[in-house]
PDB file of N, CA and C in Angstrom:
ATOM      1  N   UNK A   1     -22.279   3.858  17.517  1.00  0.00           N
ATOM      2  CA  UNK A   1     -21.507   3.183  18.543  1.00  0.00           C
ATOM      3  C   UNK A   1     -22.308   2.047  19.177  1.00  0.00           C
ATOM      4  N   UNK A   2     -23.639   2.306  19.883  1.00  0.00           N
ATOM      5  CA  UNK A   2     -24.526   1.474  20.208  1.00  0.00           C
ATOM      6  C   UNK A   2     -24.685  -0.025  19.251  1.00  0.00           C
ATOM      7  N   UNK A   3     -24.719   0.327  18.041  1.00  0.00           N
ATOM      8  CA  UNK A   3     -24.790  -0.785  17.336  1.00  0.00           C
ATOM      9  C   UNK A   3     -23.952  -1.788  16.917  1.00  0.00           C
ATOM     10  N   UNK A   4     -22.193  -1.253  17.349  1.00  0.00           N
ATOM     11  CA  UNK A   4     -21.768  -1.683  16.980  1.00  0.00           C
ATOM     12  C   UNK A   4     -21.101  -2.868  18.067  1.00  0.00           C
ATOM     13  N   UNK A   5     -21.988  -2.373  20.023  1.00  0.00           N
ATOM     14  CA  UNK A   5     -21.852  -3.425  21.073  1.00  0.00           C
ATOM     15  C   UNK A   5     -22.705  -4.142  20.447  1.00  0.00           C
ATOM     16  N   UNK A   6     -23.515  -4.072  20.025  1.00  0.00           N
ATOM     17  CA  UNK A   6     -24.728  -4.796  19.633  1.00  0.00           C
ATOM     18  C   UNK A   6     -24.453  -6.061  19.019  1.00  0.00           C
ATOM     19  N   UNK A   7     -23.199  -6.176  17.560  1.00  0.00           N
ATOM     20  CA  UNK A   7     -23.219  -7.326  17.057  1.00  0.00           C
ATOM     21  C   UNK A   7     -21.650  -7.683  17.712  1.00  0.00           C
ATOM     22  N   UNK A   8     -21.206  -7.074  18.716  1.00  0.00           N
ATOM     23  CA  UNK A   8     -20.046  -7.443  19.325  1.00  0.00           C
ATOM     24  C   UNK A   8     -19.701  -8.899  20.075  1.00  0.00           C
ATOM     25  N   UNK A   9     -19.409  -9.980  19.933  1.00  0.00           N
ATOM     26  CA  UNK A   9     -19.871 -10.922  21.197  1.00  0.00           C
ATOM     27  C   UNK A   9     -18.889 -11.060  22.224  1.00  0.00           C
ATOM     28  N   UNK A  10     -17.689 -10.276  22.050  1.00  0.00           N
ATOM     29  CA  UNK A  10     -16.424  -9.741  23.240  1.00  0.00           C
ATOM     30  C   UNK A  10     -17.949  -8.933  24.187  1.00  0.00           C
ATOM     31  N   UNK A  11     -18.707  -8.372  23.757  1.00  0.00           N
ATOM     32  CA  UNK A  11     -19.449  -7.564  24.861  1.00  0.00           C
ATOM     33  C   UNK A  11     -20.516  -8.372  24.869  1.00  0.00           C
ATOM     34  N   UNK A  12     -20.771  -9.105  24.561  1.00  0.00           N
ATOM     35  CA  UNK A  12     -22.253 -10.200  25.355  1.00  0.00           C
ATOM     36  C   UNK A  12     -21.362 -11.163  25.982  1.00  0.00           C
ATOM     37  N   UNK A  13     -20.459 -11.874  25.741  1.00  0.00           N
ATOM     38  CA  UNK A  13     -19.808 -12.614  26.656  1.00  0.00           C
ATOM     39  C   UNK A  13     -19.070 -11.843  27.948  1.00  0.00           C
ATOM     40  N   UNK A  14     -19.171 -10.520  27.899  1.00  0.00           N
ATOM     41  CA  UNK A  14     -18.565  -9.991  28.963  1.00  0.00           C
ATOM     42  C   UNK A  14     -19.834  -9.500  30.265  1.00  0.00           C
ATOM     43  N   UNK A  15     -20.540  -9.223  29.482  1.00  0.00           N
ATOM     44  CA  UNK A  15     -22.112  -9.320  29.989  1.00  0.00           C
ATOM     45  C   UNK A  15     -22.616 -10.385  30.698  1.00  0.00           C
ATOM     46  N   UNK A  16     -22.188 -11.641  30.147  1.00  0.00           N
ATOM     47  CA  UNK A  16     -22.626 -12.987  30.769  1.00  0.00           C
ATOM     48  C   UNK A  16     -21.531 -13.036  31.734  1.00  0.00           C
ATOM     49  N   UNK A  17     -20.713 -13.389  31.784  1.00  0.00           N
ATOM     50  CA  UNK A  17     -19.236 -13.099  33.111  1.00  0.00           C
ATOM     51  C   UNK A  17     -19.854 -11.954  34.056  1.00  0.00           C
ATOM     52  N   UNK A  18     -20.418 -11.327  34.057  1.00  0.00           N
ATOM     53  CA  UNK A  18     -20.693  -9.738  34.749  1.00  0.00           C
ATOM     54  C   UNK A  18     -22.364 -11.078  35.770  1.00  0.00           C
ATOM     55  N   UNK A  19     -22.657 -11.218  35.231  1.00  0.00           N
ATOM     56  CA  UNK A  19     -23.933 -12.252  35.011  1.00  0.00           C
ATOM     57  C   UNK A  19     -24.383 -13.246  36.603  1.00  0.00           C
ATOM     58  N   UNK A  20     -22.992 -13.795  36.259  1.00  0.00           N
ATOM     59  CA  UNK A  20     -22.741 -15.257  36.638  1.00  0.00           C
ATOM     60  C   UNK A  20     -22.174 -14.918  37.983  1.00  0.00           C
ATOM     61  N   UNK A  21     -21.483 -13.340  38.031  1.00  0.00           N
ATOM     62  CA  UNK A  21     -20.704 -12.984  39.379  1.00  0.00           C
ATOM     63  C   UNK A  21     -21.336 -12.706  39.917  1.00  0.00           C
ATOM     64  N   UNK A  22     -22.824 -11.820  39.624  1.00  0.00           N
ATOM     65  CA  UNK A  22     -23.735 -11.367  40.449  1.00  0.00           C
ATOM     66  C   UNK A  22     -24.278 -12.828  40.847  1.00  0.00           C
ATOM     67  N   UNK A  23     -24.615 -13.353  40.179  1.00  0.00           N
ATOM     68  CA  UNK A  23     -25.512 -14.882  40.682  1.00  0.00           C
ATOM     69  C   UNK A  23     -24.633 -15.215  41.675  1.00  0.00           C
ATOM     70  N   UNK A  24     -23.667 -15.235  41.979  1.00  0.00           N
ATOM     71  CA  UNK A  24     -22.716 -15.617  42.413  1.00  0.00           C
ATOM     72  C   UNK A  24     -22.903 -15.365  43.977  1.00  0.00           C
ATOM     73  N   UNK A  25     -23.262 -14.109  44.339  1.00  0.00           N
ATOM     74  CA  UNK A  25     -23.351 -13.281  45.165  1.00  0.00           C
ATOM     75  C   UNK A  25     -24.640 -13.314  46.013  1.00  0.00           C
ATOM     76  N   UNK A  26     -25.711 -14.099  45.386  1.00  0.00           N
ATOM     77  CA  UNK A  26     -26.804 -14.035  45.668  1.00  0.00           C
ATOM     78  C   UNK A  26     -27.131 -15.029  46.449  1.00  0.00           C
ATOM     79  N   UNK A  27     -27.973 -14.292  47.222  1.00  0.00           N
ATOM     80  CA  UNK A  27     -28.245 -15.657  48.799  1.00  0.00           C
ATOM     81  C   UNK A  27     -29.576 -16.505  48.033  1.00  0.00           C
ATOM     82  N   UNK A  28     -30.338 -15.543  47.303  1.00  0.00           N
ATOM     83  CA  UNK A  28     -32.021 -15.782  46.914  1.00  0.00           C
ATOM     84  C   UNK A  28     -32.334 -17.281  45.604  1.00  0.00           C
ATOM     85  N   UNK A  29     -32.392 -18.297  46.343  1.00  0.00           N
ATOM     86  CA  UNK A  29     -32.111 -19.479  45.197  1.00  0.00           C
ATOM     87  C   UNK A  29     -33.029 -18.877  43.660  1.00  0.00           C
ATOM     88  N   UNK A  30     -33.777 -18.244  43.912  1.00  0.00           N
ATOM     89  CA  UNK A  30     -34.651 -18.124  42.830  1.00  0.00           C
ATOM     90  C   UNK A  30     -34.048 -17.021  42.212  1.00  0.00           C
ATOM     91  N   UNK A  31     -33.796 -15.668  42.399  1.00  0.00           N
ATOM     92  CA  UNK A  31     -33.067 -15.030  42.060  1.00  0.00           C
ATOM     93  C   UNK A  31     -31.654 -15.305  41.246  1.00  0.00           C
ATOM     94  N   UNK A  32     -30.970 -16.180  42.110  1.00  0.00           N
ATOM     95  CA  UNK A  32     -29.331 -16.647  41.498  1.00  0.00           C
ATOM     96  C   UNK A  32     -29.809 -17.209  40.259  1.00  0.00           C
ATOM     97  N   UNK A  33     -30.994 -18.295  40.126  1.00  0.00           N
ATOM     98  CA  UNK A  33     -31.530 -18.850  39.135  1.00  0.00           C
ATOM     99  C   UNK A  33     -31.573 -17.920  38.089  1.00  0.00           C
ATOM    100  N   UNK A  34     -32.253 -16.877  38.425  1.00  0.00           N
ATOM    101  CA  UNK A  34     -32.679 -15.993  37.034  1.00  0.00           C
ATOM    102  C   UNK A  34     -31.492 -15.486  36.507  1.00  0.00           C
ATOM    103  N   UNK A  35     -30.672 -14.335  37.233  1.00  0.00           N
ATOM    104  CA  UNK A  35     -29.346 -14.010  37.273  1.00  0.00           C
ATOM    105  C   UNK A  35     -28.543 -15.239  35.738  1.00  0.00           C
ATOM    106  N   UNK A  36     -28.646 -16.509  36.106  1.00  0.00           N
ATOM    107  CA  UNK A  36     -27.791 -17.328  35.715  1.00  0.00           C
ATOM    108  C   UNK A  36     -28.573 -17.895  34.021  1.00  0.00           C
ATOM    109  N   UNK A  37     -29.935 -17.244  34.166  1.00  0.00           N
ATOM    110  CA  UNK A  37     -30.628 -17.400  33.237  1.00  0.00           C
ATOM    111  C   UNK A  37     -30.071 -16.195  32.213  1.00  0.00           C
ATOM    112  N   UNK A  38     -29.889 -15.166  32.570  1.00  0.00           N
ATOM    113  CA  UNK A  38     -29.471 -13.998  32.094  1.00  0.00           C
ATOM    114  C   UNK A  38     -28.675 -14.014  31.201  1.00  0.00           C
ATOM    115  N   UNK A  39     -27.231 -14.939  32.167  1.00  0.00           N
ATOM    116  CA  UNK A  39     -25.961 -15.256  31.463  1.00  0.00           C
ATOM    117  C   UNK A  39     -26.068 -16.034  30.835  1.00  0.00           C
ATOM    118  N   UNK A  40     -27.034 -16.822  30.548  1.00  0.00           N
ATOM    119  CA  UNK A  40     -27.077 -17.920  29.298  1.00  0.00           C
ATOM    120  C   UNK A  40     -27.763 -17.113  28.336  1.00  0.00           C
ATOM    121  N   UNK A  41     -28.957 -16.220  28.849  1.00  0.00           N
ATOM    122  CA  UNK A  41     -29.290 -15.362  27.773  1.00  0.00           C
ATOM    123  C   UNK A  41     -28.323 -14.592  26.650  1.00  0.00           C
ATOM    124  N   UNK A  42     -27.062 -14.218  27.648  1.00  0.00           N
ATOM    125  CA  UNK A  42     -26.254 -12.938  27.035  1.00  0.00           C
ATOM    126  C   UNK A  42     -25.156 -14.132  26.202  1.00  0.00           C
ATOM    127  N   UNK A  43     -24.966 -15.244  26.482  1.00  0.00           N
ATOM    128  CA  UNK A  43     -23.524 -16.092  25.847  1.00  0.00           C
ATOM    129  C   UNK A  43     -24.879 -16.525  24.333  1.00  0.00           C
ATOM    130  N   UNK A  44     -26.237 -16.696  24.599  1.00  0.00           N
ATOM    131  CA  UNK A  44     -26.821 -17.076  22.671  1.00  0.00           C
ATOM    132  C   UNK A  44     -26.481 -15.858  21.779  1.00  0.00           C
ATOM    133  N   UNK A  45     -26.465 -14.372  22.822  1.00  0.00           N
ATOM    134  CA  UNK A  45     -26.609 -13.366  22.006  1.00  0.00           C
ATOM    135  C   UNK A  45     -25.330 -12.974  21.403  1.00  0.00           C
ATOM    136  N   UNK A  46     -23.650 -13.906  22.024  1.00  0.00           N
ATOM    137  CA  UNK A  46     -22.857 -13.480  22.091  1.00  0.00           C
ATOM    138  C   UNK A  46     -22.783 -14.889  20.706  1.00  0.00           C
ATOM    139  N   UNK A  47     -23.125 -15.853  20.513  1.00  0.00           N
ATOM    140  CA  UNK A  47     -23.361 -16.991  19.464  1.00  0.00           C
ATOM    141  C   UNK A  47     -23.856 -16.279  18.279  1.00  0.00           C
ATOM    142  N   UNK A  48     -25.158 -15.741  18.320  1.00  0.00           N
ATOM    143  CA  UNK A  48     -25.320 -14.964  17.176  1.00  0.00           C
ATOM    144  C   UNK A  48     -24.747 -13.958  16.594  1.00  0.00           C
ATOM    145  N   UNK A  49     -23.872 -13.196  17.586  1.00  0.00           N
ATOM    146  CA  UNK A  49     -23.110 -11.852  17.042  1.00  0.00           C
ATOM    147  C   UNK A  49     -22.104 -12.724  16.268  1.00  0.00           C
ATOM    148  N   UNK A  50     -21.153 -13.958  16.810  1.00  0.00           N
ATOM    149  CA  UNK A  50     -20.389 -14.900  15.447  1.00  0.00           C
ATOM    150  C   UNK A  50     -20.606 -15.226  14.418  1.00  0.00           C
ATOM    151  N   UNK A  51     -21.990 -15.396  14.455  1.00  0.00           N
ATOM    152  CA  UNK A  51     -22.565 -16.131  13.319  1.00  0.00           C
ATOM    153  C   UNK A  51     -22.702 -14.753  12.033  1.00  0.00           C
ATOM    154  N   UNK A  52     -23.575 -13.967  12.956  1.00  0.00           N
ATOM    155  CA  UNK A  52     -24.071 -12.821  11.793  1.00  0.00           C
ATOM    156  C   UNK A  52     -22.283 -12.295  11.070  1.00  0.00           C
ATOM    157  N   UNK A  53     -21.604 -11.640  12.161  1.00  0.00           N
ATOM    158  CA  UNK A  53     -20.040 -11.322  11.812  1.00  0.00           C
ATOM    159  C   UNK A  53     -19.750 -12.534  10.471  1.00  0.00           C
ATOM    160  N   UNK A  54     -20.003 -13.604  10.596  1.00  0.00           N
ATOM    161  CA  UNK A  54     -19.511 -14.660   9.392  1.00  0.00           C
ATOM    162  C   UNK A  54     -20.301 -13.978   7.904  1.00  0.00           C
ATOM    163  N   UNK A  55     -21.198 -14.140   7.887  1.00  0.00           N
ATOM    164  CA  UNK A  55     -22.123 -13.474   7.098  1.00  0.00           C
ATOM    165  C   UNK A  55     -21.703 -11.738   6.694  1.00  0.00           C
ATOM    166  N   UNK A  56     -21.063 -10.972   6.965  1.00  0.00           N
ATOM    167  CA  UNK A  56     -20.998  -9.618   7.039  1.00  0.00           C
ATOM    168  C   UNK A  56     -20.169  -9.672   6.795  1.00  0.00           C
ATOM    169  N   UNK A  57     -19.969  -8.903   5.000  1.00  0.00           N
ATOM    170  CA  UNK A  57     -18.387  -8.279   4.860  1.00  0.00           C
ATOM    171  C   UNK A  57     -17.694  -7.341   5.506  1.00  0.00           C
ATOM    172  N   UNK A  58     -16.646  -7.140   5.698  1.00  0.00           N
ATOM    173  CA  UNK A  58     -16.076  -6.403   6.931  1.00  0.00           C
ATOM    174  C   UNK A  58     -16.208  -5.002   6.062  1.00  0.00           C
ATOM    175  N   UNK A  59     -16.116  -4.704   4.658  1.00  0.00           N
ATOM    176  CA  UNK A  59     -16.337  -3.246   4.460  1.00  0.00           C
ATOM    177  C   UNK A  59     -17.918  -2.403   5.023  1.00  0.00           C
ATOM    178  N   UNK A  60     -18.485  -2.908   5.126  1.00  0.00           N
ATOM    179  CA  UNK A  60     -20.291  -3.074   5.868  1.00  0.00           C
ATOM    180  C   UNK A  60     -19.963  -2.540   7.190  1.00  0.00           C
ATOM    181  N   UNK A  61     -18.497  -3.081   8.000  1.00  0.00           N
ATOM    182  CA  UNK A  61     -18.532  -2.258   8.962  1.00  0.00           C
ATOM    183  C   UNK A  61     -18.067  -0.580   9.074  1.00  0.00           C
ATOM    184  N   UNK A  62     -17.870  -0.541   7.909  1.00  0.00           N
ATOM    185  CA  UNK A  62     -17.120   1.045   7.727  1.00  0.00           C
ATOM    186  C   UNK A  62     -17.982   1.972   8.367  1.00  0.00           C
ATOM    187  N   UNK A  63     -17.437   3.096   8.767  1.00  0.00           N
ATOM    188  CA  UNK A  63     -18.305   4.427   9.135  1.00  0.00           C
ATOM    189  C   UNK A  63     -18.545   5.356   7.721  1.00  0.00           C
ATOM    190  N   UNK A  64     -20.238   5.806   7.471  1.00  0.00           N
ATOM    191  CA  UNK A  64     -19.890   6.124   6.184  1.00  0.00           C
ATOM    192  C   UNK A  64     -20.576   8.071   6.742  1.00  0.00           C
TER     193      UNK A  64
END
């Protein structure tokens, strides 16, 4: 199950939205900064889960 949030990017882009609200919230300029660093972190990871998915035949996702 774990692995399969893993190459998900519906769940790293939902991660980055989750991200951006907390930054959002934050009085601490340096803090909101990082926060917002986060969500850019989680939207590359949500870029690569597209990319790899292109590459990956969908029978690969089977449960065996």
């Amino acid at each position: 199950m774990r692995s399969h949030l893993i190459t998900n990017p519906h769940h790293w882009r939902h991660r980055a939205e989750e991200a951006r609200l907390l930054a959002g919230g934050m009085k601490d300029p340096k803090a909101r900064e990082e926060m917002l660093r986060v969500a850019k972190d989680y939207e590359c990871l949500a870029e690569r889960a597209e990319k790899q998915a292109k590459f990956t035949p969908s029978w690969a996702n089977w449960a065996v």
